[in-house]
Protein backbone atom coordinates (compact mmCIF):
# COMPACT_ATOMS: atom_id res chain seq x y z
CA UNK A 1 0.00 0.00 0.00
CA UNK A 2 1.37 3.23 -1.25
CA UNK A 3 2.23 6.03 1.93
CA UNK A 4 0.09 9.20 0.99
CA UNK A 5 3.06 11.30 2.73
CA UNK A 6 5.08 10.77 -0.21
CA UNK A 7 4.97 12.03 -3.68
CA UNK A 8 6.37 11.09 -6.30
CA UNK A 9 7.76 12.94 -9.43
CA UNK A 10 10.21 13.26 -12.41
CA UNK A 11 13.56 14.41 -11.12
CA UNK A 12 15.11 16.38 -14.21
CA UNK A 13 13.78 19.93 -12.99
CA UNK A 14 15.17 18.67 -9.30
CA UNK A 15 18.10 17.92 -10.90
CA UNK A 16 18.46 21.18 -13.43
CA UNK A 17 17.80 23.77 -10.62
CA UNK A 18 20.63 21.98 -8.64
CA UNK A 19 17.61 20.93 -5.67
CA UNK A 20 19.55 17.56 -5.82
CA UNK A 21 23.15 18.39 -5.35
CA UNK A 22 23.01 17.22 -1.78
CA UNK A 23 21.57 14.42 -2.43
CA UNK A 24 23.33 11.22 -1.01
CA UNK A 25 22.37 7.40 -0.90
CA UNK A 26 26.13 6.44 0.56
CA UNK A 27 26.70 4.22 -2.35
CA UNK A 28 29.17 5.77 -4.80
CA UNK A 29 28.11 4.19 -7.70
CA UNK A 30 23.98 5.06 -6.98
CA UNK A 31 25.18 8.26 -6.58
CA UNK A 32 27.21 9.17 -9.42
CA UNK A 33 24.32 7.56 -11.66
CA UNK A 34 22.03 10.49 -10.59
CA UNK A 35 24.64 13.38 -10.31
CA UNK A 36 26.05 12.54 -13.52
CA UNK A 37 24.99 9.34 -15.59
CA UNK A 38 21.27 9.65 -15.59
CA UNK A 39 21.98 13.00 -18.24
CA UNK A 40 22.89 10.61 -20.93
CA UNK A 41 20.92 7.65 -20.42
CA UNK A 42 18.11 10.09 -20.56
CA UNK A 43 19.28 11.64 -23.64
CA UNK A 44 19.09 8.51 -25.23
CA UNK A 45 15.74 7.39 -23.76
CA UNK A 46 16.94 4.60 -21.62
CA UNK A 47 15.89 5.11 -18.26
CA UNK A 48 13.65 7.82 -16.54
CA UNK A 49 15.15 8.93 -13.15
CA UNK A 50 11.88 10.08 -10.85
CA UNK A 51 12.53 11.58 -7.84
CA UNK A 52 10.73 10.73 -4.12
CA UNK A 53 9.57 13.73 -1.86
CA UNK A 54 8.65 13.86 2.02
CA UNK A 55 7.10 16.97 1.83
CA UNK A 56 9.30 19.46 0.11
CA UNK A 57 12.61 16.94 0.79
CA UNK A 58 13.87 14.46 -1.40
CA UNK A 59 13.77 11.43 0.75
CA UNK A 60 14.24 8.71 -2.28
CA UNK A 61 14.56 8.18 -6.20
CA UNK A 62 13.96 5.68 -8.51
CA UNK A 63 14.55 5.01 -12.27
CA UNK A 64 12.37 2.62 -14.52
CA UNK A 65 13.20 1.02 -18.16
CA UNK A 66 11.70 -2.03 -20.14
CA UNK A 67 14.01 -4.87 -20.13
CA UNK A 68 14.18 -8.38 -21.01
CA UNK A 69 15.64 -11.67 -19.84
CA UNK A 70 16.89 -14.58 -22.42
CA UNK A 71 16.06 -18.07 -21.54
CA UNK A 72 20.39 -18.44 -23.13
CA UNK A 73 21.95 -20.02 -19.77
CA UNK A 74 19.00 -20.09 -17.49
CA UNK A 75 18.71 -22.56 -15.04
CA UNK A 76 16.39 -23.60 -12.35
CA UNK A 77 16.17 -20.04 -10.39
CA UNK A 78 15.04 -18.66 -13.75
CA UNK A 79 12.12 -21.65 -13.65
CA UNK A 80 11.46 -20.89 -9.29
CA UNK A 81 10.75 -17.15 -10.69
CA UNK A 82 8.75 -17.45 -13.52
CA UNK A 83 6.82 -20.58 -13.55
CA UNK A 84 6.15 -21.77 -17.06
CA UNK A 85 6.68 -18.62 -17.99
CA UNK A 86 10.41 -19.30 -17.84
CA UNK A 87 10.17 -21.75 -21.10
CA UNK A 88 9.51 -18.64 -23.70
CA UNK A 89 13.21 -17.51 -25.46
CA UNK A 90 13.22 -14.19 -23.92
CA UNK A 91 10.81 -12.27 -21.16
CA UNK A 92 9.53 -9.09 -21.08
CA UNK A 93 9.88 -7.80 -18.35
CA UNK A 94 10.43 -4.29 -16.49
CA UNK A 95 14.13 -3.59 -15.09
CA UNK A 96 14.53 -1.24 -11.80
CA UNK A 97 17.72 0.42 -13.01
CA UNK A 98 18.24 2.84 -10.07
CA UNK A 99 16.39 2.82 -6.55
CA UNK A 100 17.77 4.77 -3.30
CA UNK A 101 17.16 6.42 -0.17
CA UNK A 102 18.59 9.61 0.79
CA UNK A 103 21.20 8.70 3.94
CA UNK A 104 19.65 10.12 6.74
CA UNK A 105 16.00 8.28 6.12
CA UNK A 106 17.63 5.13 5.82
CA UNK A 107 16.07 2.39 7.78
CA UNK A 108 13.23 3.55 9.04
CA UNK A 109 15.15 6.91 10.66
CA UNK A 110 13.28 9.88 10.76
CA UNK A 111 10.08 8.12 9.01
CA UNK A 112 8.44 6.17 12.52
CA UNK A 113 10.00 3.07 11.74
CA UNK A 114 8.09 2.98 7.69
CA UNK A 115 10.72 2.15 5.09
CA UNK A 116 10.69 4.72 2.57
CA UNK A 117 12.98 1.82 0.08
CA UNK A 118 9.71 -0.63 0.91
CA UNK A 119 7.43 2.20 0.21
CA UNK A 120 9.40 3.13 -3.04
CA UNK A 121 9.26 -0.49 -4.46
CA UNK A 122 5.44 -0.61 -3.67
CA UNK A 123 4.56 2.45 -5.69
CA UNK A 124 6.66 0.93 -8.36
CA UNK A 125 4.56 -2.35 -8.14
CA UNK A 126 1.33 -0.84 -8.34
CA UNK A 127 2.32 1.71 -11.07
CA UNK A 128 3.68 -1.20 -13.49
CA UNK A 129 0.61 -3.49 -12.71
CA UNK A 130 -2.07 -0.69 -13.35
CA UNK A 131 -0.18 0.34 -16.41
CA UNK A 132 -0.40 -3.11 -17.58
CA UNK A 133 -3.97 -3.36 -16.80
CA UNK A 134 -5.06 -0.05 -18.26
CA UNK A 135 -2.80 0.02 -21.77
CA UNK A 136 -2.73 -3.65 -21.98
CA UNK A 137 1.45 -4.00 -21.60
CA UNK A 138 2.05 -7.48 -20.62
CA UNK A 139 5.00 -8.29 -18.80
CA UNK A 140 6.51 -11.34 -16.67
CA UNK A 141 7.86 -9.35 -13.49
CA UNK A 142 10.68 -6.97 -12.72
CA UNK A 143 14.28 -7.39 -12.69
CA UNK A 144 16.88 -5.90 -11.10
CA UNK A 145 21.16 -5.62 -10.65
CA UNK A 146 21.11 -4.70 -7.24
CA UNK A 147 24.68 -3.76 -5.63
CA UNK A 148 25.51 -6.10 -2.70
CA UNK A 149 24.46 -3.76 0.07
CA UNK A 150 20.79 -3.92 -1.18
CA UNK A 151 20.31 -8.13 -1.88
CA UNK A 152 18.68 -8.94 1.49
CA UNK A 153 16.31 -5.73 1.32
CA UNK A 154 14.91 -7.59 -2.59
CA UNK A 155 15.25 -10.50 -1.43
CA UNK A 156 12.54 -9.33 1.61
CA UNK A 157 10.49 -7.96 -0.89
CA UNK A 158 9.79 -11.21 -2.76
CA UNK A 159 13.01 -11.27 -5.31
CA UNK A 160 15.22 -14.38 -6.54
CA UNK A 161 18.33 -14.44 -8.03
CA UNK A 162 17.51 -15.65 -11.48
CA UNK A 163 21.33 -17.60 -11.93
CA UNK A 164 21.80 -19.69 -9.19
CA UNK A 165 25.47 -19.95 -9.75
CA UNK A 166 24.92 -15.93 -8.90
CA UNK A 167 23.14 -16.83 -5.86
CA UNK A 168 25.60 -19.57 -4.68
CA UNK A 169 28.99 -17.97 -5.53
CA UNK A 170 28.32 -14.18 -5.09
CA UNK A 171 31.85 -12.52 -7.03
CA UNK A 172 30.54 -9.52 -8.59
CA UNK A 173 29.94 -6.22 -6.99
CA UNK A 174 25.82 -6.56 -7.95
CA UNK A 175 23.62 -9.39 -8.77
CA UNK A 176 20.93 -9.89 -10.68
CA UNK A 177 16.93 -10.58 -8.85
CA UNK A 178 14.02 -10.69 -10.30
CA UNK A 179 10.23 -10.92 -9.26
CA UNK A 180 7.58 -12.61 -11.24
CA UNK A 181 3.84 -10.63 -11.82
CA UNK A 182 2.13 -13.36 -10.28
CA UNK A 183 4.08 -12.39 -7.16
CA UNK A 184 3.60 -9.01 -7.54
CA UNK A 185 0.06 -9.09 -7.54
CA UNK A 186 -0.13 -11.46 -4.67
CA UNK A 187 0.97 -9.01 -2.68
């Protein structure tokens, strides 16, 4: 269920008048994406960088892209996520290409214990599913490459890792997790 303290909003006008500068999520790379590399995957229409407000405060931000997934290497974690979905060559799907929380609201601080992150990936949720229901867009879940620091707060929220050599011998700095529709709904 969506927080009604929140809104949410494109960030480009946050970002042009320089209302963002201070904005920190204590990851370097998340941060660098939205101080500098969000100008040119916008320019060439790859991702769309929204911004999360607590009144007049930018508490959070997200960015949202279509994606897919190719059935080339999948194993069984692909299968656990998407049922028999899994079998077609390649999924659509939705990919979460940048999600944070400003520093200092981090964990439930300052909010009365509600996760703004939690909050953030439920708005997302119920955007994608009533787009899909009201402009007919079908899709098989959402995906993500979440840096290591972030895993157990997906994994919470009801994603897998799709490669479960990923998920058994973590060696890169992010991993890839994805959540089915059916799951998404069921919430």
């Amino acid at each position: 269920m969506e927080n009604s303290r929140l809104n949410f909003c494109p960030a480009l006008d946050f970002l042009k008048s320089g209302k963002l500068d201070g904005y920190t999520c204590g990851n370097k790379n998340l941060d660098e994406f939205i101080h500098s590399g969000y100008y040119d995957a916008a320019k060439r229409h790859l991702t769309t960088l929204n911004v999360v407000l607590l009144g007049d405060i930018p508490v959070g931000m997200y960015a949202l892209s279509a994606s897919s997934n190719s059935a080339i290497g999948a194993d069984e974690n692909r299968q656990k996520v998407f049922k028999e979905a899994s079998l077609q060559p390649k999924l659509p799907l939705f990919s979460i290409d940048h999600l944070s929380v400003q520093k200092q609201f981090q964990y439930g601080q300052k909010t009365e214990d509600w996760h703004i992150g939690t909050v953030i990936l439920e708005h997302i949720f119920e955007l994608l599913v009533k787009m899909g229901d009201e402009y007919g867009i079908a899709f098989a879940g959402i995906q993500v490459e979440s840096v290591d620091d972030a895993i157990e707060f997906y994994t919470k929220n009801g994603f897998y890792f799709i490669d479960k050599n990923e998920e058994m011998n973590p060696t890169k700095k992010t991993s890839i997790l994805a959540i089915s529709y059916d799951d998404i709904v069921a919430k």
